[in-house]
N, C-alpha and C. Protein backbone atom coordinates (compact mmCIF):
# COMPACT_ATOMS: atom_id res chain seq x y z
N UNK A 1 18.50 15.34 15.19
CA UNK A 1 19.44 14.38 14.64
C UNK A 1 18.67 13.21 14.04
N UNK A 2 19.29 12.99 12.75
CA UNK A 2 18.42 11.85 12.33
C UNK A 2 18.38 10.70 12.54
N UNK A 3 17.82 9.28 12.49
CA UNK A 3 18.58 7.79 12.48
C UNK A 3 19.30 7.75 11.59
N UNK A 4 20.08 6.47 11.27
CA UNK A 4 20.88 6.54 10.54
C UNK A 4 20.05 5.82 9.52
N UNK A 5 19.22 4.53 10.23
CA UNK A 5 18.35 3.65 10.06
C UNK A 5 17.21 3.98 9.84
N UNK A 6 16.46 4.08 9.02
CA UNK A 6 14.74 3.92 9.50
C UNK A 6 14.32 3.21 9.10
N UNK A 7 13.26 2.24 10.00
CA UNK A 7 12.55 1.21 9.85
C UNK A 7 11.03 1.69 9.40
N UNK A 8 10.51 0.22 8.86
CA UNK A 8 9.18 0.52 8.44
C UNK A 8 8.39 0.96 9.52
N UNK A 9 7.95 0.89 10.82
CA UNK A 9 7.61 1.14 11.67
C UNK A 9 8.12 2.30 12.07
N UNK A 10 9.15 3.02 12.14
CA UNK A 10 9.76 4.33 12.23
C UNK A 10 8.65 5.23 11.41
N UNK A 11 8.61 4.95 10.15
CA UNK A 11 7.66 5.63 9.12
C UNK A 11 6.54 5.53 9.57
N UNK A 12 5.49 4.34 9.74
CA UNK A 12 3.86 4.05 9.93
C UNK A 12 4.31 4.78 11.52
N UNK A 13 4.77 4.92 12.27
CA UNK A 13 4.62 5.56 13.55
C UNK A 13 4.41 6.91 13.12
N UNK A 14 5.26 7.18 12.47
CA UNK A 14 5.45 8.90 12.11
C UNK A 14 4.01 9.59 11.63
N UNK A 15 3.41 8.49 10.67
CA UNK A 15 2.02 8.99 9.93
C UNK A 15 0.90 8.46 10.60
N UNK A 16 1.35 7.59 11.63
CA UNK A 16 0.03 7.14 11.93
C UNK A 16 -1.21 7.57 12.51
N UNK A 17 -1.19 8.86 13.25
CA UNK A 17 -2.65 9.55 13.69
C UNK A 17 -2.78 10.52 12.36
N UNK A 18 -4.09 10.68 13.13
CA UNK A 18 -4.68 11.41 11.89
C UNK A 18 -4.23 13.03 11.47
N UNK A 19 -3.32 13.56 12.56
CA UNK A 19 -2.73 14.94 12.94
C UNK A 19 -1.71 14.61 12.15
N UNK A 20 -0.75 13.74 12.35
CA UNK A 20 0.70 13.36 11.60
C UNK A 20 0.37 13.41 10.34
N UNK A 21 -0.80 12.85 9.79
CA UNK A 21 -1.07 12.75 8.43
C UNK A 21 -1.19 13.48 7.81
N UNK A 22 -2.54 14.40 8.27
CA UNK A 22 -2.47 15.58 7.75
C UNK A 22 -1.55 16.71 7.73
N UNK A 23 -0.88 16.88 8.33
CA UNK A 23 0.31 17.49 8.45
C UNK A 23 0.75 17.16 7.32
N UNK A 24 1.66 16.09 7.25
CA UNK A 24 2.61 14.72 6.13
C UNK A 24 1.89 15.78 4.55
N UNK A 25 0.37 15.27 4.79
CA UNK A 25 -0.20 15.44 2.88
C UNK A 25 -0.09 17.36 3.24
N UNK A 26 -0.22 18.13 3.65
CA UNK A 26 -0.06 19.06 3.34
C UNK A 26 1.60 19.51 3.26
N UNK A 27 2.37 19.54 4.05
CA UNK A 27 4.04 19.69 3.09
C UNK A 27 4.09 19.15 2.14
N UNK A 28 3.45 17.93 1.70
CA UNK A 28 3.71 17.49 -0.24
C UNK A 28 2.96 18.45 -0.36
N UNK A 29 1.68 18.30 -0.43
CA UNK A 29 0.71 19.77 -1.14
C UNK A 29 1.46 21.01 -1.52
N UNK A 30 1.62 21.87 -0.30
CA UNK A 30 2.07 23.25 -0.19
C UNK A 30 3.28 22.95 -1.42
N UNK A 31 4.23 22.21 -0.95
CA UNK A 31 5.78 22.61 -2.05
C UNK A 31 6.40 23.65 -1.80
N UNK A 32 6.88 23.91 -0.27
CA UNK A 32 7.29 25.05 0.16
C UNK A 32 6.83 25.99 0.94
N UNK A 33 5.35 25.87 0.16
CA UNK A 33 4.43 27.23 0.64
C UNK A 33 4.02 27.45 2.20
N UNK A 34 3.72 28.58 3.07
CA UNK A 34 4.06 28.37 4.54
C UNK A 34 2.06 27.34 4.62
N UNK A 35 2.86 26.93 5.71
CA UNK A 35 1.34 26.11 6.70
C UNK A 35 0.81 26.79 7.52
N UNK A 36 -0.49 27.20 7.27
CA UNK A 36 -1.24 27.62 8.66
C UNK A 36 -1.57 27.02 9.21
N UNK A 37 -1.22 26.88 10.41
CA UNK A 37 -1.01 25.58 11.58
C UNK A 37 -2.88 25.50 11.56
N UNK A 38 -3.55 26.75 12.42
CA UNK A 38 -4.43 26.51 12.78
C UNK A 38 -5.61 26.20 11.49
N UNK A 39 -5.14 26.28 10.31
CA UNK A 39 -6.15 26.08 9.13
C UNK A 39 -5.93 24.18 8.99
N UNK A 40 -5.09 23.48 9.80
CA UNK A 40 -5.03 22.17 9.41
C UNK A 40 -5.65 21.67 10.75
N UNK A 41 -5.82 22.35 11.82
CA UNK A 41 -6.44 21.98 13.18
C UNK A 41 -5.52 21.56 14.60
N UNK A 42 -4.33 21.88 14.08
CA UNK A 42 -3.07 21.18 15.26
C UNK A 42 -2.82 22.88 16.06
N UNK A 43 -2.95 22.58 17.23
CA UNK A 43 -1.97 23.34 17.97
C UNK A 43 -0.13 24.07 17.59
N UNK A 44 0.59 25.04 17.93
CA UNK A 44 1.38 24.93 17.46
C UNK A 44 2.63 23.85 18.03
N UNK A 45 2.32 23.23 19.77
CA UNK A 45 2.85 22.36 20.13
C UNK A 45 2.42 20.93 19.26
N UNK A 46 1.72 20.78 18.81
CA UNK A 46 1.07 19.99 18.04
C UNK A 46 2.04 19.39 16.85
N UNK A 47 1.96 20.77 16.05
CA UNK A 47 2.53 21.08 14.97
C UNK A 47 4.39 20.62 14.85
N UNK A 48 4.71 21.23 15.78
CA UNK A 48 6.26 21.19 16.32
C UNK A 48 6.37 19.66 16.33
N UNK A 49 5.64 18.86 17.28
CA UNK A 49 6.01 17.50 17.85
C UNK A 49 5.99 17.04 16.90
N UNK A 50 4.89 17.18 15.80
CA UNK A 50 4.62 15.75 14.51
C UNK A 50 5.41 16.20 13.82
N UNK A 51 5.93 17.53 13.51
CA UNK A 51 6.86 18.05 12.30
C UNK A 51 8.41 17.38 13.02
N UNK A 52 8.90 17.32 14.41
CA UNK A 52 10.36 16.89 14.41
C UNK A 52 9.87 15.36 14.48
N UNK A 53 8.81 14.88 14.56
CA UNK A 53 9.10 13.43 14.44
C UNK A 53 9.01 13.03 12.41
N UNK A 54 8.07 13.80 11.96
CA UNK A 54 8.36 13.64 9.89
C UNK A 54 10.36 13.59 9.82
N UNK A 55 10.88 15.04 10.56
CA UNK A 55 12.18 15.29 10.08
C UNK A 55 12.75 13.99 10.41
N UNK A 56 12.74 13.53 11.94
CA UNK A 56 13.90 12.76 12.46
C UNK A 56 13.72 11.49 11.50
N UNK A 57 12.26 10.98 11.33
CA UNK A 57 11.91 9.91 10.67
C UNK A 57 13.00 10.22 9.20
N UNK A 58 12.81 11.15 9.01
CA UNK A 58 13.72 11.46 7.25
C UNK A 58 12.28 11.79 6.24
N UNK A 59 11.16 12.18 6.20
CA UNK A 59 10.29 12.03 5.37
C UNK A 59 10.01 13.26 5.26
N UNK A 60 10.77 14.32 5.90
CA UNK A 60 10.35 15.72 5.39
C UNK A 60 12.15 16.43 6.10
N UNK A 61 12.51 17.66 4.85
CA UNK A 61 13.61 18.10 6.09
C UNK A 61 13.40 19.77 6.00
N UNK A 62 13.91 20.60 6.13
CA UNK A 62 14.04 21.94 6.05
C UNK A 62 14.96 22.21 5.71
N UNK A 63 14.24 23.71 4.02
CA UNK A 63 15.16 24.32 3.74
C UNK A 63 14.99 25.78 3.33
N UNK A 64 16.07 26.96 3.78
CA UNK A 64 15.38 28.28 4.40
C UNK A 64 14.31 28.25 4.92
N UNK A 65 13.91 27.83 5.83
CA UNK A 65 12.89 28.05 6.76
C UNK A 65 11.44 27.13 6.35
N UNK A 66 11.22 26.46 4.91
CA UNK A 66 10.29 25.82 4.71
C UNK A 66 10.70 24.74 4.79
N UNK A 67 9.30 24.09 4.53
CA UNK A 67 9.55 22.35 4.80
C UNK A 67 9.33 21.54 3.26
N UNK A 68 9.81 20.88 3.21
CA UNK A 68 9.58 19.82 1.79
C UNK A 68 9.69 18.59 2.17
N UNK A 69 8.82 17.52 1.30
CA UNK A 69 8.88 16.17 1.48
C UNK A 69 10.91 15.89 0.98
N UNK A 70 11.36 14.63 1.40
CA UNK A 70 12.61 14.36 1.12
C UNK A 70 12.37 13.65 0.36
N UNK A 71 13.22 13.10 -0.66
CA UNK A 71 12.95 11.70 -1.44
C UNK A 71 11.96 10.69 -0.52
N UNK A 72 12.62 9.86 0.55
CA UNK A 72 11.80 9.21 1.23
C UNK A 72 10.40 9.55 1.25
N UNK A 73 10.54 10.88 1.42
CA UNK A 73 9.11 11.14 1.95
C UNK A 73 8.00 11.29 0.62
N UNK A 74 8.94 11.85 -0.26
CA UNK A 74 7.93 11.62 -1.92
C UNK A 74 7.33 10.04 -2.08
N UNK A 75 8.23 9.01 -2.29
CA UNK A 75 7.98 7.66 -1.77
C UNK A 75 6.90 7.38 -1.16
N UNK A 76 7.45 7.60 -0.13
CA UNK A 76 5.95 7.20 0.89
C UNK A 76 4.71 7.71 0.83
N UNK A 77 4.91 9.21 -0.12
CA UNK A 77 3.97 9.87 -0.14
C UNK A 77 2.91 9.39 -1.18
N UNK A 78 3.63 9.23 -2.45
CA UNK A 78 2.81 8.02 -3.61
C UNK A 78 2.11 6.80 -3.22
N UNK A 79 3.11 5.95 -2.40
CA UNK A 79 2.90 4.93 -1.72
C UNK A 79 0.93 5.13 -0.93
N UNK A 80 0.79 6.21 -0.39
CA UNK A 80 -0.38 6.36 0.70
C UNK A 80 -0.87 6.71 -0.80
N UNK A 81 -1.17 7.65 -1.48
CA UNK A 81 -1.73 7.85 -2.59
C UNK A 81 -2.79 7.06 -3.45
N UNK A 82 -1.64 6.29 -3.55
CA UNK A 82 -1.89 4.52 -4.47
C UNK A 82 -2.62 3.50 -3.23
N UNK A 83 -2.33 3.93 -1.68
CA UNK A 83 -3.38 2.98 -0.91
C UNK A 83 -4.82 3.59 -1.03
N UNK A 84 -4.85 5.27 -1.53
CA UNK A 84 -6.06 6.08 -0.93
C UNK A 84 -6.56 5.35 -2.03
N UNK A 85 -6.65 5.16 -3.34
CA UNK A 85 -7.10 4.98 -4.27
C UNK A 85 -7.36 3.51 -4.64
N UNK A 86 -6.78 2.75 -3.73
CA UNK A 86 -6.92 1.16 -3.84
C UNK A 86 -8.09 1.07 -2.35
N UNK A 87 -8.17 1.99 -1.89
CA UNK A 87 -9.65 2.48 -1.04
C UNK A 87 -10.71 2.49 -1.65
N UNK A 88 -10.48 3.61 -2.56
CA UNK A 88 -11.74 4.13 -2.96
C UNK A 88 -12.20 2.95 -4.02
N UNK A 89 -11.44 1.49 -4.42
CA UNK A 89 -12.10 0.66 -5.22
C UNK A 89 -12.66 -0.62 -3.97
N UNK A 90 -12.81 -0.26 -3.11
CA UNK A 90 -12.79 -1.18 -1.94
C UNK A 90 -13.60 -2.39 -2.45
N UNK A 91 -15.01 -2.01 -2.91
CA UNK A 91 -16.19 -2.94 -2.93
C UNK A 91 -15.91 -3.71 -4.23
N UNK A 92 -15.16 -3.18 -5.40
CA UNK A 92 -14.88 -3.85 -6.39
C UNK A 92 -13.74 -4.71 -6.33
N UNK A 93 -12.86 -4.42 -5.69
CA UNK A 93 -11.90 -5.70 -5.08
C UNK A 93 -12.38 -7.19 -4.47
N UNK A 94 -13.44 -6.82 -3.61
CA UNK A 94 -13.96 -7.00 -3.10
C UNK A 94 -15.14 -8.33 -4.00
N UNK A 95 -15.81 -8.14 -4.91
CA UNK A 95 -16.59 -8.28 -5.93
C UNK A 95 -15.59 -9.41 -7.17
N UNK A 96 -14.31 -8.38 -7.46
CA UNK A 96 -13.19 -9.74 -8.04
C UNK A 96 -12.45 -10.77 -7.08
N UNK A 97 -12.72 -10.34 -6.16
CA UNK A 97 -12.08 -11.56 -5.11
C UNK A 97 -13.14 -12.56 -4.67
N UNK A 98 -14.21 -11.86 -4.93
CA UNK A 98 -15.62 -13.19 -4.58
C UNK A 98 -15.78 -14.13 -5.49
N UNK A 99 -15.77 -13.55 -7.08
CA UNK A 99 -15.72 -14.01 -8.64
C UNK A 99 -14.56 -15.08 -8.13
N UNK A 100 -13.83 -15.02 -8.10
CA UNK A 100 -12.45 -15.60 -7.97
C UNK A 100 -12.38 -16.87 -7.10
N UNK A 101 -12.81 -16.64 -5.56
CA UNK A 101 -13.08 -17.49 -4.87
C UNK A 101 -14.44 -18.14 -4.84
N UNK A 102 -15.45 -17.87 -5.74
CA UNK A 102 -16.41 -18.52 -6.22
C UNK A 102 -16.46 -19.91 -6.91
N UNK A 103 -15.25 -19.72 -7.92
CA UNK A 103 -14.96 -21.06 -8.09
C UNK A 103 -14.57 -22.07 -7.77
N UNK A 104 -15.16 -23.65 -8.22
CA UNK A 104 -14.83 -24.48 -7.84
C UNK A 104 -13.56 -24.81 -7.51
N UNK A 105 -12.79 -25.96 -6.69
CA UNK A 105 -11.52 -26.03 -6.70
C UNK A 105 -10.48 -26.29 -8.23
N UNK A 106 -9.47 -26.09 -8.08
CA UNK A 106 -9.12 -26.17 -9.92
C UNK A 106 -9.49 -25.85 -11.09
N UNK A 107 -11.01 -25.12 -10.84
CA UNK A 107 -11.34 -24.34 -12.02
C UNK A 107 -11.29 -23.17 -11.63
N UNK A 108 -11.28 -22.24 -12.71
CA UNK A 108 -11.30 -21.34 -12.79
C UNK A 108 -11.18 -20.63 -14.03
N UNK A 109 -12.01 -19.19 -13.92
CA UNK A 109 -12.80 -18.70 -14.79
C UNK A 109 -11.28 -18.07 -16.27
N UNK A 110 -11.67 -18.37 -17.41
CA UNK A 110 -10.72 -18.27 -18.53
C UNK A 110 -10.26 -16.84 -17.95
N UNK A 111 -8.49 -16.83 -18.08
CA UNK A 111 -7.94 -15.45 -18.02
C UNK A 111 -8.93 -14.02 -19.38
N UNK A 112 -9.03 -14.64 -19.97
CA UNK A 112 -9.22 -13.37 -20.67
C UNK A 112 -10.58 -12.81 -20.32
N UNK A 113 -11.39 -13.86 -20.06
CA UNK A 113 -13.21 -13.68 -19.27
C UNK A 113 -12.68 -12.61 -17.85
N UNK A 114 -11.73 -13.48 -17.51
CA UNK A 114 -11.39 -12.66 -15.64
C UNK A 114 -10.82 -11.00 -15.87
N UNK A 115 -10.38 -11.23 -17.20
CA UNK A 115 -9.30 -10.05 -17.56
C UNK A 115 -10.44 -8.74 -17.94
N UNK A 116 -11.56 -9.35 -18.63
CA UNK A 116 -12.60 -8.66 -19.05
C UNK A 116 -13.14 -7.76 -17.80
N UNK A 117 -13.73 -8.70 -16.76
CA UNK A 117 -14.05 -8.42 -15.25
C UNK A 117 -13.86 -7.15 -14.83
N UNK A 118 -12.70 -7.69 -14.64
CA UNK A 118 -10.89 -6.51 -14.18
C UNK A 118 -11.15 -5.25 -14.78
N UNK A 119 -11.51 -5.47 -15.92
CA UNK A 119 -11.03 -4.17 -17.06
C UNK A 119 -12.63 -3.38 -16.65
N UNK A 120 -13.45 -3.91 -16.89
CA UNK A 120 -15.27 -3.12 -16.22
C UNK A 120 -15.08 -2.79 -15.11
N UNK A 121 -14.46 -3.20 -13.74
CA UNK A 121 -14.77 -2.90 -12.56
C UNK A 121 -13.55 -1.69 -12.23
N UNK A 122 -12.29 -2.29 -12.78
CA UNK A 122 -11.06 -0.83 -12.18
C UNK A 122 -10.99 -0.04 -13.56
N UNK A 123 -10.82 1.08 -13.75
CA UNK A 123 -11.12 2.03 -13.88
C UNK A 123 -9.61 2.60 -14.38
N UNK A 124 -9.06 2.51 -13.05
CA UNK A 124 -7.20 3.22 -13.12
C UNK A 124 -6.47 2.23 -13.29
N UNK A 125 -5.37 2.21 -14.71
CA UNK A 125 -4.33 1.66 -14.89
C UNK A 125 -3.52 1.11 -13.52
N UNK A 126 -2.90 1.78 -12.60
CA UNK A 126 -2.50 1.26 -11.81
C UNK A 126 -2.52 0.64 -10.66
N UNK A 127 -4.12 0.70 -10.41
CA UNK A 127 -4.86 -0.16 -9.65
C UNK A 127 -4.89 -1.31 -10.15
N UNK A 128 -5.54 -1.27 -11.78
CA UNK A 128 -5.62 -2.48 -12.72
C UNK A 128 -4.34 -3.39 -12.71
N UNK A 129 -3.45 -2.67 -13.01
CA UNK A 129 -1.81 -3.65 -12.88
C UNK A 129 -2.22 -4.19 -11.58
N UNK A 130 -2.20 -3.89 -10.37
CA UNK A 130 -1.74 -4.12 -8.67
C UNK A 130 -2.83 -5.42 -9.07
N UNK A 131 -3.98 -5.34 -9.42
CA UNK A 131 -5.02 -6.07 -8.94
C UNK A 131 -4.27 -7.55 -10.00
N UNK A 132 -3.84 -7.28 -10.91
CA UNK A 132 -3.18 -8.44 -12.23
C UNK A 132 -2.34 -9.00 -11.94
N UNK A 133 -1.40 -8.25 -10.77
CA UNK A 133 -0.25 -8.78 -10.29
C UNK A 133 -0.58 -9.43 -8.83
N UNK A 134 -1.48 -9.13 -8.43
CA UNK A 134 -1.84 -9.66 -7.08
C UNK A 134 -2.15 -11.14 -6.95
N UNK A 135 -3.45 -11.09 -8.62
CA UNK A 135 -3.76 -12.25 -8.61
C UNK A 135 -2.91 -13.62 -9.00
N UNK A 136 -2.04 -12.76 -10.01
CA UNK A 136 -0.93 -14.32 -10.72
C UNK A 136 -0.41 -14.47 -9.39
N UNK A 137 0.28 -13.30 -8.57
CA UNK A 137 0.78 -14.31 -7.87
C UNK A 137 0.32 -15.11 -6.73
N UNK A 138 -1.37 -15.08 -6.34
CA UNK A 138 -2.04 -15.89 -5.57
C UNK A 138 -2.17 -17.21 -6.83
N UNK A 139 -2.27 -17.06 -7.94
CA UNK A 139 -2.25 -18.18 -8.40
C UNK A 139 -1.36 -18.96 -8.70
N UNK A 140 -0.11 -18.85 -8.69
CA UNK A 140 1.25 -19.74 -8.89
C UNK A 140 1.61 -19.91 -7.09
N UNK A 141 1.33 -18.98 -5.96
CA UNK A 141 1.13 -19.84 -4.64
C UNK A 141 0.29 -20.91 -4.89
N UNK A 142 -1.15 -20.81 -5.00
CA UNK A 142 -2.17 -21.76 -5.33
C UNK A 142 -1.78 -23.50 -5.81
N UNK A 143 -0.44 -23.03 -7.37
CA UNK A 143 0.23 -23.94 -7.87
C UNK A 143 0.99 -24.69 -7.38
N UNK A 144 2.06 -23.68 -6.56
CA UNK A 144 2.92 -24.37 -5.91
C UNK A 144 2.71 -25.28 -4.40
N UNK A 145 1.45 -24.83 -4.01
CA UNK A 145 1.03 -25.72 -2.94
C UNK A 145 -0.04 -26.88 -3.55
N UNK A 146 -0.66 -26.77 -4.79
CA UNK A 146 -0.87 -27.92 -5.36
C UNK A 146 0.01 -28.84 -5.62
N UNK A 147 1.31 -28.26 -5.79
CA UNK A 147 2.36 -29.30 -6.76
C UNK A 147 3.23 -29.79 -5.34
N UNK A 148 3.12 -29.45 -4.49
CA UNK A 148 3.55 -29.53 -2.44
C UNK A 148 2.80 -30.53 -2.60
N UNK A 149 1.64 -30.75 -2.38
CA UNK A 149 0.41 -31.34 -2.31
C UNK A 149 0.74 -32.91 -2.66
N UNK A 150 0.60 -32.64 -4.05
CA UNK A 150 0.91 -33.62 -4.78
C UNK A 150 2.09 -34.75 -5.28
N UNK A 151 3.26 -33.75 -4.59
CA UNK A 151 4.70 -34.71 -4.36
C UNK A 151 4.31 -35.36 -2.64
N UNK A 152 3.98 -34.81 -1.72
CA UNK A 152 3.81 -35.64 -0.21
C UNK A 152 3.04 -36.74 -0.57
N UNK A 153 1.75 -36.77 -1.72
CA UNK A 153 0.88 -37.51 -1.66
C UNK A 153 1.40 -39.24 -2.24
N UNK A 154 2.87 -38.21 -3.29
CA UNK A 154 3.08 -39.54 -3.73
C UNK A 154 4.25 -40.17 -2.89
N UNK A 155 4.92 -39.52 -2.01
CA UNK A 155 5.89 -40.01 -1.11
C UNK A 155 5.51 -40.74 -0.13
N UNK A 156 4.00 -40.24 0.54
CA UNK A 156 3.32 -41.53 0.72
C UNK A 156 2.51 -42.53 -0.01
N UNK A 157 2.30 -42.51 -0.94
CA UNK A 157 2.19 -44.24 -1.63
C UNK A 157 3.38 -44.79 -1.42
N UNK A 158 4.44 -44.17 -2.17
CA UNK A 158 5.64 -44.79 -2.28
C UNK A 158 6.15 -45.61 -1.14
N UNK A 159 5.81 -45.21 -0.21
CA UNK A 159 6.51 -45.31 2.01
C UNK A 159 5.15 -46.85 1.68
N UNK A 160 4.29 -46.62 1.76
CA UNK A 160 3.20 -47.80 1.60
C UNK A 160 3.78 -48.60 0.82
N UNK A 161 4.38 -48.90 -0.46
CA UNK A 161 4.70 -50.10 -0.94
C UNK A 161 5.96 -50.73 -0.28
């Protein structure tokens, strides 16, 4: 029986060892096709437990006898995809976030110089977006706690006169 509900934690529970997982990426893989339990390394009690916790979660269901990801589970399945691959740029994130926090306070390096950066180090379009969108919006936080900053600073002068 399913929840009615599932929470984010419902899901990261479901995938979270390394048995659940692999399990998880092989029903997207296959697309029907049967699983050889022992070619993925799980027991068949193994197999059973992580497969009714994918169903109950909602991220995989059965139909004639095979298994398929559900919508949800396509979702989530991209979702890990797009983290494996925002992995594999680890050290270059890593490298634009040093560039970045290298600079002095209030300066910072011309968008199109930073944009240049960006464009040499990622590789994949949609890493490239994540990393473009990550940064504006650390930089309009940045803004808006400058412009925080800067209204308290004058509410106290103001309290002083």
């Amino acid at each position: 029986m399913k929840k009615e509900n599932v929470s984010i934690e419902d899901v990261l529970t479901a995938i979270s060892d390394n048995t659940a997982l692999v399990l998880f990426n092989t029903i997207a893989l296959a697309e029907g096709s049967p699983i050889q339990i022992r070619k993925i390394g799980l027991t068949t009690r193994q197999y059973y437990s992580k497969l009714s916790r994918l169903t109950r979660t909602g991220l995989v269901t059965r139909k004639n006898g095979k298994y398929f990801l559900t919508l949800l589970g396509k979702i989530i399945f991209e979702i890990h995809v797009t983290a494996c691959k925002a992995l594999s740029y680890h050290w270059k994130l890593k490298a634009i976030e040093s560039i970045q926090m290298s600079a002095p306070e209030g300066i910072s390096l011309p968008e199109e110089e930073f944009s240049k950066v960006v464009d040499t180090l990622i590789d994949d379009y949609e890493i490239k977006s994540m990393v473009t969108r990550a940064l504006t919006s650390m930089e309009d936080h940045k803004k808006y706690l400058r412009q925080q900053k800067g209204e308290q600073e004058i509410r106290v002068g103001l309290k002083a006169l």
